[in-house]
C-alpha atoms as a PDB file:
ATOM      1  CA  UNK A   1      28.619  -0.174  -1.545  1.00  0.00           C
ATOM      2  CA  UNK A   2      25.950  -0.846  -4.454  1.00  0.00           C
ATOM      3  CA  UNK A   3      23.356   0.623  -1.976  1.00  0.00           C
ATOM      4  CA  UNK A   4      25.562   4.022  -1.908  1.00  0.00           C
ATOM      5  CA  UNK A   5      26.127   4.075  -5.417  1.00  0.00           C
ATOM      6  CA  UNK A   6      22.678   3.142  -6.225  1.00  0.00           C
ATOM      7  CA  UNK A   7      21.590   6.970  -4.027  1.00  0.00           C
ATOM      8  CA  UNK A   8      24.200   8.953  -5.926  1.00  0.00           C
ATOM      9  CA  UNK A   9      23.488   7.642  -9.254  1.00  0.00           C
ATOM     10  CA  UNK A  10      19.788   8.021  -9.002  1.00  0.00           C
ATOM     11  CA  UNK A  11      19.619  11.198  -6.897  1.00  0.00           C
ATOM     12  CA  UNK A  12      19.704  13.708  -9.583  1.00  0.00           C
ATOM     13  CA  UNK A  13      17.450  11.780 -11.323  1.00  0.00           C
ATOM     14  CA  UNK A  14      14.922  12.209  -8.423  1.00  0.00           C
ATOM     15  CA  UNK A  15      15.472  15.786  -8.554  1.00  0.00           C
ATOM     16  CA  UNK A  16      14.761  16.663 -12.122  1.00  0.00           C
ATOM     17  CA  UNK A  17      11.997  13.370 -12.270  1.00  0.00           C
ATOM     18  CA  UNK A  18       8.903  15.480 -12.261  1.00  0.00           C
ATOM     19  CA  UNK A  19       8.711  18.280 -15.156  1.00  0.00           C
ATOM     20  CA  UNK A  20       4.911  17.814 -15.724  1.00  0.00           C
ATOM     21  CA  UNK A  21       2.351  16.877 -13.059  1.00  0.00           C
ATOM     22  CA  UNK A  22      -0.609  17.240 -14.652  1.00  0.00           C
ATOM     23  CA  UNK A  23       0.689  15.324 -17.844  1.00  0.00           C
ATOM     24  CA  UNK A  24       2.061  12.442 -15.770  1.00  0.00           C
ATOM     25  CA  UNK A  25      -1.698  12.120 -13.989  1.00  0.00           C
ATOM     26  CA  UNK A  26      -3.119  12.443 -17.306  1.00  0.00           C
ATOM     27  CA  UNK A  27      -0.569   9.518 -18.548  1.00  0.00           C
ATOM     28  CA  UNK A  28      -1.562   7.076 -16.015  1.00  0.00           C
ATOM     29  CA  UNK A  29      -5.218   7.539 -15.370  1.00  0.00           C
ATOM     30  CA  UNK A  30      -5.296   6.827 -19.507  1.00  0.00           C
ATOM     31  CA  UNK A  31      -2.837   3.488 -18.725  1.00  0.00           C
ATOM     32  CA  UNK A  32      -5.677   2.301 -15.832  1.00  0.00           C
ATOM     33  CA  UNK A  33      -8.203   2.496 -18.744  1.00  0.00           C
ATOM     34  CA  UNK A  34      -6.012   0.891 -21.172  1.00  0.00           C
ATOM     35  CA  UNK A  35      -5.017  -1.706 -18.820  1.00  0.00           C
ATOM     36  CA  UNK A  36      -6.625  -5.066 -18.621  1.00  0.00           C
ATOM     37  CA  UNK A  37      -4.943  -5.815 -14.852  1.00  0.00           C
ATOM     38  CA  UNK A  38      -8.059  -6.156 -12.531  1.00  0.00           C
ATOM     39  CA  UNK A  39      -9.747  -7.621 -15.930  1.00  0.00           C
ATOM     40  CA  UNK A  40      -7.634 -11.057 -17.162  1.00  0.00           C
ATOM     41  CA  UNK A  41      -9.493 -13.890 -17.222  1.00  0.00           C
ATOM     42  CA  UNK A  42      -6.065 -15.972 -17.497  1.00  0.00           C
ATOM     43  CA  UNK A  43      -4.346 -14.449 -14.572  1.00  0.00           C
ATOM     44  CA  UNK A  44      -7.212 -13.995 -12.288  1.00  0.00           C
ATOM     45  CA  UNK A  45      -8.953 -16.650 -10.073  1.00  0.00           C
ATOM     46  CA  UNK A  46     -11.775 -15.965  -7.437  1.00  0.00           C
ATOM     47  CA  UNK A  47     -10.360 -17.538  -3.803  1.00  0.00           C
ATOM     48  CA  UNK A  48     -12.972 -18.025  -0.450  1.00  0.00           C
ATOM     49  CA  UNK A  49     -11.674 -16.391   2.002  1.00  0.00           C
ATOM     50  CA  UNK A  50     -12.869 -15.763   5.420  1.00  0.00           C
ATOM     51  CA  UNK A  51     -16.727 -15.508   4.080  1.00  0.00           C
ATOM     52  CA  UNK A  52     -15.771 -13.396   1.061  1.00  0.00           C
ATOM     53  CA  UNK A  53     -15.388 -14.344  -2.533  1.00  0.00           C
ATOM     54  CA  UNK A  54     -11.837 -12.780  -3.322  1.00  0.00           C
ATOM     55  CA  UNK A  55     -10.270 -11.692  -6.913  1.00  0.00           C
ATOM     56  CA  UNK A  56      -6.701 -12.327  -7.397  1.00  0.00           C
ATOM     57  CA  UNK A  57      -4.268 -12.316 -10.313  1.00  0.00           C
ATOM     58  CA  UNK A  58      -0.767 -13.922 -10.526  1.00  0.00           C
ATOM     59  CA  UNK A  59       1.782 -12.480 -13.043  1.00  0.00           C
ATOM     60  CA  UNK A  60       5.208 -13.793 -13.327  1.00  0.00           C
ATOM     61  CA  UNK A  61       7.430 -16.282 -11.494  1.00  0.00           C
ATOM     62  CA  UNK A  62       9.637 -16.588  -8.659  1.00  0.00           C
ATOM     63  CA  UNK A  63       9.663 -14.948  -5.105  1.00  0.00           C
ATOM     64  CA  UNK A  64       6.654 -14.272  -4.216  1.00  0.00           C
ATOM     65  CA  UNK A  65       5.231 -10.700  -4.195  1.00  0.00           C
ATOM     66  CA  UNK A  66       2.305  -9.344  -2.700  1.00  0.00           C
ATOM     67  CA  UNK A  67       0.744  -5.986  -4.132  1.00  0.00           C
ATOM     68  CA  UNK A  68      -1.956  -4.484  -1.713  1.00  0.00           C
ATOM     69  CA  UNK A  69      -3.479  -1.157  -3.043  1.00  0.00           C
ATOM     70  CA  UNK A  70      -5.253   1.393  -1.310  1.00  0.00           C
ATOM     71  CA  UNK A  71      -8.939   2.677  -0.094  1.00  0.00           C
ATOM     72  CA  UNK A  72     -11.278   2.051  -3.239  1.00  0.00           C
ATOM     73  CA  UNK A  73      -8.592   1.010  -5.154  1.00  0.00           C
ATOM     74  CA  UNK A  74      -8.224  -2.041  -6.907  1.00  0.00           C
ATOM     75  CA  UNK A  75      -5.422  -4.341  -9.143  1.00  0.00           C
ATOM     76  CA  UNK A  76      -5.223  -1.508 -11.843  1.00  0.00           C
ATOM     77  CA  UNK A  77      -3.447   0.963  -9.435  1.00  0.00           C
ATOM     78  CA  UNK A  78      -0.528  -1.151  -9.917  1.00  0.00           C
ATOM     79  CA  UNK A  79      -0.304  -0.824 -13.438  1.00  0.00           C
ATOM     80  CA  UNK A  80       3.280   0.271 -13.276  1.00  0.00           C
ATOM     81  CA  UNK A  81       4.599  -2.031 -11.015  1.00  0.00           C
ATOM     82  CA  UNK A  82       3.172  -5.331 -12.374  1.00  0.00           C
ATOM     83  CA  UNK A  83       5.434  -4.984 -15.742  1.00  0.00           C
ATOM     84  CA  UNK A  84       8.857  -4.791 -13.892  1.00  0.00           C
ATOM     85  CA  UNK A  85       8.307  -7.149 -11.077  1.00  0.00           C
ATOM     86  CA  UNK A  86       6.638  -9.883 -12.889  1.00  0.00           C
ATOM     87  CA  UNK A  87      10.181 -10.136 -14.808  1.00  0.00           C
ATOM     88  CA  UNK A  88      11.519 -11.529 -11.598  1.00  0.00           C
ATOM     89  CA  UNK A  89       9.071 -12.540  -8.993  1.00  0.00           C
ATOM     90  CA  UNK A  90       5.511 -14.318  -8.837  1.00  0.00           C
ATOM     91  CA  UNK A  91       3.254 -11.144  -8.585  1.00  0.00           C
ATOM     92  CA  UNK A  92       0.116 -11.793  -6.708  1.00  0.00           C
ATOM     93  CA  UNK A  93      -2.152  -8.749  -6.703  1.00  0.00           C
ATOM     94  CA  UNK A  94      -5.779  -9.011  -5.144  1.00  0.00           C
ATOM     95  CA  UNK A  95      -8.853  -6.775  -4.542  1.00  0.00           C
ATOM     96  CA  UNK A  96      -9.118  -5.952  -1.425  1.00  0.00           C
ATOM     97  CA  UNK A  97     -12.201  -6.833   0.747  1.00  0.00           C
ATOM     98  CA  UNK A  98     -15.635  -4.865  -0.873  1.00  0.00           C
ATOM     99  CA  UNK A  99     -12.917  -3.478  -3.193  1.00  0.00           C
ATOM    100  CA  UNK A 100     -12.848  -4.071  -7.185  1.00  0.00           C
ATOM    101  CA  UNK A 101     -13.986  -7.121  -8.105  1.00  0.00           C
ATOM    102  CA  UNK A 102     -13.852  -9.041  -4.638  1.00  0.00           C
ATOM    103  CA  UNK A 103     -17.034  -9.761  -3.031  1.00  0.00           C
ATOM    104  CA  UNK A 104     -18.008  -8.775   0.378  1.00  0.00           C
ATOM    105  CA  UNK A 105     -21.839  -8.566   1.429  1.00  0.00           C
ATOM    106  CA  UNK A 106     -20.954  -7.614   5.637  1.00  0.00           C
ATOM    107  CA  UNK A 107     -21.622  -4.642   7.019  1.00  0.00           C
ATOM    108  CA  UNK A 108     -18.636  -4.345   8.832  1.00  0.00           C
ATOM    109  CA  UNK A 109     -14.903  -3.364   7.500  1.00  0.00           C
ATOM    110  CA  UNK A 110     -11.682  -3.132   9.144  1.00  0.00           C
ATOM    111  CA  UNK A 111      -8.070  -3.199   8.284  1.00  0.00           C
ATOM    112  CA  UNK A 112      -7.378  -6.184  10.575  1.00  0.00           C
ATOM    113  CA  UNK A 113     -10.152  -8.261   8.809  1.00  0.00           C
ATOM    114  CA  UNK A 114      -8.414  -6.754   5.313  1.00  0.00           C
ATOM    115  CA  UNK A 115      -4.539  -7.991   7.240  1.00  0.00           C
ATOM    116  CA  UNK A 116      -6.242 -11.678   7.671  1.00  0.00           C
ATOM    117  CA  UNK A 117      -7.620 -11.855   4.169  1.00  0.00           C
ATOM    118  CA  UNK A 118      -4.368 -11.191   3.056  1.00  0.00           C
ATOM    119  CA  UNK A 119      -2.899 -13.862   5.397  1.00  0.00           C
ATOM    120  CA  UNK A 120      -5.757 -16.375   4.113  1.00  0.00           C
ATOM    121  CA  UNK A 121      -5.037 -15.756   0.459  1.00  0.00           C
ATOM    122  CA  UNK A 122      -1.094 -16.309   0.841  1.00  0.00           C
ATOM    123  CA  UNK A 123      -2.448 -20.051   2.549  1.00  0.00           C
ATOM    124  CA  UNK A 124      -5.164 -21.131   0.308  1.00  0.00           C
ATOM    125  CA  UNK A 125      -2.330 -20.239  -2.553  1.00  0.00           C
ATOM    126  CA  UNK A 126       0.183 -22.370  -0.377  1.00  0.00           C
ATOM    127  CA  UNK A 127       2.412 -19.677  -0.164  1.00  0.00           C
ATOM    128  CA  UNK A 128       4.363 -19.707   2.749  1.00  0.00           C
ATOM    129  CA  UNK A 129       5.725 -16.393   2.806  1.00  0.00           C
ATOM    130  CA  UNK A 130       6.072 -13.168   0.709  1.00  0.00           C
ATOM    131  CA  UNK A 131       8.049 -10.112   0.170  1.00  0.00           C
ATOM    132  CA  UNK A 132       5.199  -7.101   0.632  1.00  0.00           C
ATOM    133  CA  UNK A 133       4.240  -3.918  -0.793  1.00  0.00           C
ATOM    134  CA  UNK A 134       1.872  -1.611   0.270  1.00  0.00           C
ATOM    135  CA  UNK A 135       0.362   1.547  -1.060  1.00  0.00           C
ATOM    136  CA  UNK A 136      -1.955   4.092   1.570  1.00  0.00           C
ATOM    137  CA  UNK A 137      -4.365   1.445   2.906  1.00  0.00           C
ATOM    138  CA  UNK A 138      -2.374  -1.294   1.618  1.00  0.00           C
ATOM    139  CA  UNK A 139       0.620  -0.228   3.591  1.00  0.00           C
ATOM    140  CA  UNK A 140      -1.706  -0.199   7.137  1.00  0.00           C
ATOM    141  CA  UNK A 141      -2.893  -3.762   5.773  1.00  0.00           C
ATOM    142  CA  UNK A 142       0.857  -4.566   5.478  1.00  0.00           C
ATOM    143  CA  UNK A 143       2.072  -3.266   8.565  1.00  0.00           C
ATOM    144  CA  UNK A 144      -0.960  -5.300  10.476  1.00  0.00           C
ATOM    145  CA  UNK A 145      -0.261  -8.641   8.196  1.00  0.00           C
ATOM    146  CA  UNK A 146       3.202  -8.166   9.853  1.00  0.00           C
ATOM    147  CA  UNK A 147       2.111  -7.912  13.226  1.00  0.00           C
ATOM    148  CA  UNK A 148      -0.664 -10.417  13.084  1.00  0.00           C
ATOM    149  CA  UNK A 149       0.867 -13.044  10.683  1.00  0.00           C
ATOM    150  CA  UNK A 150       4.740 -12.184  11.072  1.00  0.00           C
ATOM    151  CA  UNK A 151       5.114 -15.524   9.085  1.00  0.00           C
ATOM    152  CA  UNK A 152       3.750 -14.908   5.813  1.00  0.00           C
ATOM    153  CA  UNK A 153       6.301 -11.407   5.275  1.00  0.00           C
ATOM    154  CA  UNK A 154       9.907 -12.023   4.282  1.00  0.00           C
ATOM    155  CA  UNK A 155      10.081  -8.081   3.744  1.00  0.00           C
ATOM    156  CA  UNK A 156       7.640  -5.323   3.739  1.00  0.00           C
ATOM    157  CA  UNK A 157       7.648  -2.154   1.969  1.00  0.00           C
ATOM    158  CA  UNK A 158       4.665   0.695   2.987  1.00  0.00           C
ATOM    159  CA  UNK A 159       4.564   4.491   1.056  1.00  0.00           C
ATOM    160  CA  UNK A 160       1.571   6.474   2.635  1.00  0.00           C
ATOM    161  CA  UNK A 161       0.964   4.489   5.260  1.00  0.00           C
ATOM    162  CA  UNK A 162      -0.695   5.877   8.641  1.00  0.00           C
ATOM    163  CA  UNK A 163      -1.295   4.580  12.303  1.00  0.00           C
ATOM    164  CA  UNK A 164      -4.307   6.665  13.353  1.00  0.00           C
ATOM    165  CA  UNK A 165      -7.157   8.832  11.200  1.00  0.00           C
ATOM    166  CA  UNK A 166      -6.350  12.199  13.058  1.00  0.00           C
ATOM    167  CA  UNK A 167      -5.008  15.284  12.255  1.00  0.00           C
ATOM    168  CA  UNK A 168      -1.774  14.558  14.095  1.00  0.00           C
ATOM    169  CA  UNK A 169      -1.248  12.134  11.486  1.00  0.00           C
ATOM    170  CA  UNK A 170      -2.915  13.200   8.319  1.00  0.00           C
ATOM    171  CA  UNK A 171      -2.075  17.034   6.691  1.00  0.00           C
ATOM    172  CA  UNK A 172      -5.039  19.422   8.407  1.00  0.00           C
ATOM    173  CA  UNK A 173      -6.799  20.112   4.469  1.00  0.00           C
ATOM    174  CA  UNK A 174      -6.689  16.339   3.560  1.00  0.00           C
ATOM    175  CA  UNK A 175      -8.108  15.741   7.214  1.00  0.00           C
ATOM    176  CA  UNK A 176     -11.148  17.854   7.285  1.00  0.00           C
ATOM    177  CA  UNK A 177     -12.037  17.353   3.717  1.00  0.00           C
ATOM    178  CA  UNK A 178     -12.171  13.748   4.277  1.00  0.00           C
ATOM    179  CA  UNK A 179     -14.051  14.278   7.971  1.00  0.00           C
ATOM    180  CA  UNK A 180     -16.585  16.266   6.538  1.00  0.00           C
ATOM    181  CA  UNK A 181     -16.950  14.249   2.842  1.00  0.00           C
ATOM    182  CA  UNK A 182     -18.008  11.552   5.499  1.00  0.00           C
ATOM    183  CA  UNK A 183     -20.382  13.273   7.698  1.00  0.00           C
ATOM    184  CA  UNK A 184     -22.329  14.692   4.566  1.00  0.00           C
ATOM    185  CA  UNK A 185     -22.167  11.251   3.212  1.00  0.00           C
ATOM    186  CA  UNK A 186     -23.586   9.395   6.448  1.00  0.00           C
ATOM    187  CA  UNK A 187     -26.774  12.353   6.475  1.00  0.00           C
ATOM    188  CA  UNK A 188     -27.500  11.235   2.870  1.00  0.00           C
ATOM    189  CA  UNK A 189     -27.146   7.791   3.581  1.00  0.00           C
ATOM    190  CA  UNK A 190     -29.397   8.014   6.463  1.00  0.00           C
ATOM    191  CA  UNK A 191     -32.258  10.100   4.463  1.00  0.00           C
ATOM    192  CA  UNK A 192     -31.721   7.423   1.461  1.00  0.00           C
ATOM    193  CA  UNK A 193     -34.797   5.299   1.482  1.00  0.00           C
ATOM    194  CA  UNK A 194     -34.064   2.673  -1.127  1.00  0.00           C
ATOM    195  CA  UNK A 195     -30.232   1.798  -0.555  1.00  0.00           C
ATOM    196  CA  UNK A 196     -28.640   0.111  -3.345  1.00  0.00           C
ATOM    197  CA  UNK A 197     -25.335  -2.372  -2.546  1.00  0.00           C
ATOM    198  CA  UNK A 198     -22.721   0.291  -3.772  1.00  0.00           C
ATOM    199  CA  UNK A 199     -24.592   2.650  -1.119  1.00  0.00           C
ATOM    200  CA  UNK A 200     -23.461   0.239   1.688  1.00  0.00           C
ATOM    201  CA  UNK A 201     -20.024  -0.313   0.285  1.00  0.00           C
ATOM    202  CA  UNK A 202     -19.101   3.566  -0.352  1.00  0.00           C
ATOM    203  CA  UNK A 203     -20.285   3.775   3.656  1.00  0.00           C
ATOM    204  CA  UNK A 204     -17.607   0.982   4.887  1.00  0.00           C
ATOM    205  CA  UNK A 205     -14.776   2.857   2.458  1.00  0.00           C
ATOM    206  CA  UNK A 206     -15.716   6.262   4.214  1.00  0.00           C
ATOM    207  CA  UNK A 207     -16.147   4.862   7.783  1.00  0.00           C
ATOM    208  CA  UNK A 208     -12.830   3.122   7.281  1.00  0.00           C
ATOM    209  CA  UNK A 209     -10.966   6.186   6.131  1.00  0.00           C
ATOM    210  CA  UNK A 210     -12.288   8.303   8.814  1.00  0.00           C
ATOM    211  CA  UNK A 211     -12.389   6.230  12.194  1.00  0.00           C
ATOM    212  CA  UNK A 212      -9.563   4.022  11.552  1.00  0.00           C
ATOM    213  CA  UNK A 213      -6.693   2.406  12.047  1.00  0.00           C
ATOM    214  CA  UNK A 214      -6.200   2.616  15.324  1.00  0.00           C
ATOM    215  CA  UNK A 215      -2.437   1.249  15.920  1.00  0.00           C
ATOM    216  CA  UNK A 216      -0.272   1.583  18.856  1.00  0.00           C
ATOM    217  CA  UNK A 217       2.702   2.891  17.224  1.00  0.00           C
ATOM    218  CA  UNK A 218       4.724   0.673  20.172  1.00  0.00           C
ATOM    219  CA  UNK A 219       2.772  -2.373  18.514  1.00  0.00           C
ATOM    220  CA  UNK A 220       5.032  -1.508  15.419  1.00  0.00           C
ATOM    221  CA  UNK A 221       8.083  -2.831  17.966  1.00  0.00           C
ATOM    222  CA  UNK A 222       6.312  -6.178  17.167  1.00  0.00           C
ATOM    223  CA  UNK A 223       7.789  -6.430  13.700  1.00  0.00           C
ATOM    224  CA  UNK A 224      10.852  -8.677  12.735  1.00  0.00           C
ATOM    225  CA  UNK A 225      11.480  -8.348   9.540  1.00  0.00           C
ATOM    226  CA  UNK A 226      13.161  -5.655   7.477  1.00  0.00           C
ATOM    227  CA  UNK A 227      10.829  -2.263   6.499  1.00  0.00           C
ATOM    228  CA  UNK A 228      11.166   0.425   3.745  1.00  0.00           C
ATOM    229  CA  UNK A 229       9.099   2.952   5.108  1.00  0.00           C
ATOM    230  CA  UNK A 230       8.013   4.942   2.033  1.00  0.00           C
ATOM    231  CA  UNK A 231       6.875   9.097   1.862  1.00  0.00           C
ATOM    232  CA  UNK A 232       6.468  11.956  -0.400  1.00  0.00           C
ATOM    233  CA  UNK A 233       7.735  15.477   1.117  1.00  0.00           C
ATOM    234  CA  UNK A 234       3.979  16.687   0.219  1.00  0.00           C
ATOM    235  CA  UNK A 235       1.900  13.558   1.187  1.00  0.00           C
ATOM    236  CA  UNK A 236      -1.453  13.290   2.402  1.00  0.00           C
ATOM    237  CA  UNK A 237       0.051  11.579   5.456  1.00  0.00           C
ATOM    238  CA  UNK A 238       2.222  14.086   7.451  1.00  0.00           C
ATOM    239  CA  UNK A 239       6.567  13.318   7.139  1.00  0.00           C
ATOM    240  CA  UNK A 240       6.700  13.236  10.910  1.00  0.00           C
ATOM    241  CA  UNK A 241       3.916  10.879  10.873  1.00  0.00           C
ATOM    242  CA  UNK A 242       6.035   8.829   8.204  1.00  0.00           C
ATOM    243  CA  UNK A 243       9.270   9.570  10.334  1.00  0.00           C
ATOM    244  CA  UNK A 244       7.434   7.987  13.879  1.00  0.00           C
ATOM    245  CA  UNK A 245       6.342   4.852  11.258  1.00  0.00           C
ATOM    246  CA  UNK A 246      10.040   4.615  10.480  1.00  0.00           C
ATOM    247  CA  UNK A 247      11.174   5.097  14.354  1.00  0.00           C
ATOM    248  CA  UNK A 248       9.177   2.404  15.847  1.00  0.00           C
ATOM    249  CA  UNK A 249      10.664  -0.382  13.832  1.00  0.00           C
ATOM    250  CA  UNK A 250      13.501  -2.380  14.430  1.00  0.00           C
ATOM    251  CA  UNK A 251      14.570  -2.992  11.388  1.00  0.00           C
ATOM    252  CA  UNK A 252      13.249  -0.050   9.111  1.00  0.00           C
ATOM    253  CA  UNK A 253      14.891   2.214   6.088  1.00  0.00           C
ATOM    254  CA  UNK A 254      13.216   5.308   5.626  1.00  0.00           C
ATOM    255  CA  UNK A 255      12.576   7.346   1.909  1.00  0.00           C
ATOM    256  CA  UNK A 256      11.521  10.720   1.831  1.00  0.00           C
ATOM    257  CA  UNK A 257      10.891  11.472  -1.976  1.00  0.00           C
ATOM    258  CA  UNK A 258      11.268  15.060  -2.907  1.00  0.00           C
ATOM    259  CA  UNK A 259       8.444  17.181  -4.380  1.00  0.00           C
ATOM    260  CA  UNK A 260       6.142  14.083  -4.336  1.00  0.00           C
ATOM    261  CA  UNK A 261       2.412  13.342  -3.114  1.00  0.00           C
ATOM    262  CA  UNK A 262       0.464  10.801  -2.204  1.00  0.00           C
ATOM    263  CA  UNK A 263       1.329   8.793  -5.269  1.00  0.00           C
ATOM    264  CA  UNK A 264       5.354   8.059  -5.187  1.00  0.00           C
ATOM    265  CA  UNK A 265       5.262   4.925  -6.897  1.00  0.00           C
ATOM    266  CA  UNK A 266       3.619   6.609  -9.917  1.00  0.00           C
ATOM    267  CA  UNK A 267       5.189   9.797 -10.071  1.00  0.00           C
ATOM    268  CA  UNK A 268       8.607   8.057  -9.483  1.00  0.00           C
ATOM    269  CA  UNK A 269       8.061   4.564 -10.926  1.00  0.00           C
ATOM    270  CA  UNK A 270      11.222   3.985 -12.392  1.00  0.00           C
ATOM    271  CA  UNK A 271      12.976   4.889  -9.609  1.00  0.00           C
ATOM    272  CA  UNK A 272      10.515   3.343  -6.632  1.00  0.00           C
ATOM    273  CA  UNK A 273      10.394  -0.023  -8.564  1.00  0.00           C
ATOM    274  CA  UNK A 274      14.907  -0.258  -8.798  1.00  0.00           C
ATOM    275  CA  UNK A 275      14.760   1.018  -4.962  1.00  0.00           C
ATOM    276  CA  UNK A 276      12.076  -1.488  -4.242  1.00  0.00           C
ATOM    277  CA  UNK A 277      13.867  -3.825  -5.860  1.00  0.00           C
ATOM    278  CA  UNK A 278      17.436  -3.579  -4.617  1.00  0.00           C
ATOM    279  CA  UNK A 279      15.494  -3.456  -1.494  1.00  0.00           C
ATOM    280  CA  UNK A 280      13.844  -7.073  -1.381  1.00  0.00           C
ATOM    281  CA  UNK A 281      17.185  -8.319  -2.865  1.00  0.00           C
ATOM    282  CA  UNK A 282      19.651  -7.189  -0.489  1.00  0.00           C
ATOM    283  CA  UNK A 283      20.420  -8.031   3.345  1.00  0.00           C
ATOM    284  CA  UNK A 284      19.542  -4.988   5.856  1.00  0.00           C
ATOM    285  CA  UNK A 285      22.367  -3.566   7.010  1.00  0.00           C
ATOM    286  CA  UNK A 286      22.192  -2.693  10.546  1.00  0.00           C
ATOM    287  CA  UNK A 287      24.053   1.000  11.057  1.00  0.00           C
ATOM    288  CA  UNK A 288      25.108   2.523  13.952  1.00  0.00           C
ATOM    289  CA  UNK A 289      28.258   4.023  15.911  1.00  0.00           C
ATOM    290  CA  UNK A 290      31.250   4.024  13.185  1.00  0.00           C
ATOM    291  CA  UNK A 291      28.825   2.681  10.747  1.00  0.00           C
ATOM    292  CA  UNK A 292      26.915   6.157  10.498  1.00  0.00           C
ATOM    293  CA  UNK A 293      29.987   7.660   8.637  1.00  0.00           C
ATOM    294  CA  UNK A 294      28.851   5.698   5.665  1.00  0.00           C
END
């Protein structure tokens, strides 16, 4: 019942939510360069993990709660999550492999090696298991952390998340300005006589974006625990791509935000972090036959 009130209470909220766009953007790009997440010597501590030096900050106490952000991201991104959950759960936020402040000197990048950092981090911290949320790239590293390490995830939660780097999955403009942003990239790299470190790193970042994952959607079968699966209506990653996320796990919710892009956990903060909330807190409810009525 608090789950159905929750939806009708907040529902014309979510309709009427975004009035200005391009102030919003403007709002929280200037609250990344406010923000000293990514930057606190008191929260953050460097961790070896599987041949990397990785940066991770802790905020709050309680549950544990992993934050994974997305491809050249970094802590910041999850400037407005880290207030609200920190009030309630141990918030551990890292920088991904060759992301931020982590260091990563391979030549080789892959969201399974990212999955197994994550895994690493969770045991050097002697965590034995988290609730997880993942944004874009975070929510593939999530997915895979669940499949490869069921373990370590109580509960996962994934918005922009995507199995495969095609045009089946991703929307058609996003697709070939990302395919083509890497082949111009790779012919400049390749004429580039004195390559600097950034060089190499901006090469695994685009390689990653545009040749992977690569995930059986049947492997998603795999996972035990309960999913939100997380969209917006006008994502970068196709609905029906979100939709066959949502259809190949067991035990999955699915929310389709209205009007919404890429970024649903910024444009609808307030409401993502109560969903995501009520979400890690409450027991899925499995629905079907009579059950569908309600």
């Amino acid at each position: 019942m608090k789950q159905i009130l929750f939806f009708l209470v907040m529902f014309p909220v979510l309709l009427s939510a975004q009035t200005d766009i391009p102030k919003l953007k403007k709002e929280y790009i200037q609250l990344l360069e406010k923000s000293n997440y990514g930057n606190n010597p008191k929260a953050g501590k460097y961790y070896d993990v599987n041949g990397i030096k990785m940066y991770c900050e802790t905020y709050g106490e309680g549950q544990p709660l992993l934050l994974i952000h997305g491809n050249g991201g970094s802590i910041v991104d999850f400037s407005k999550q880290i207030p609200f959950f920190s009030k309630h759960y141990k918030v551990i936020v890292a920088d991904s492999r060759a992301q931020g402040k982590s260091i990563d000197k391979g030549s080789t990048l892959t969201y399974e090696m990212m999955a197994d950092d994550y895994a690493e981090l969770l045991q050097k911290m002697k965590i034995d298991s988290a609730f997880v949320m993942g944004w874009s790239d975070g929510g593939i590293n999530g997915l895979l952390l669940s499949m490869r390490h069921p373990e370590k995830v109580k509960k996962l939660i994934v918005t922009g998340a995507n199995l495969r780097p095609d045009s089946t999955a991703v929307q058609a403009d996003i697709f070939n300005r990302v395919s083509n942003n890497y082949t111009k990239f790779k012919e400049i790299f390749a004429a580039k006589k004195d390559k600097t470190d950034l060089d190499y790193t901006v090469l695994k970042l685009k390689r990653l974006l545009s040749e992977q994952p690569n995930i059986d959607p049947k492997a998603l079968h795999t996972i035990k625990v309960p999913v939100l699966v997380i969209g917006g209506d006008y994502d970068v990653i196709k609905p029906e791509h979100t939709l066959e996320i949502f259809r190949n796990i067991p035990k999955a919710n699915l929310w389709i935000l209205p009007d919404s892009g890429h970024s649903t956990l910024v444009v609808y903060s307030d409401e993502f972090n109560a969903k995501a909330d009520i979400f890690f807190k409450t027991k899925f409810r499995i629905i079907k036959d009579r059950d569908r009525e309600f």
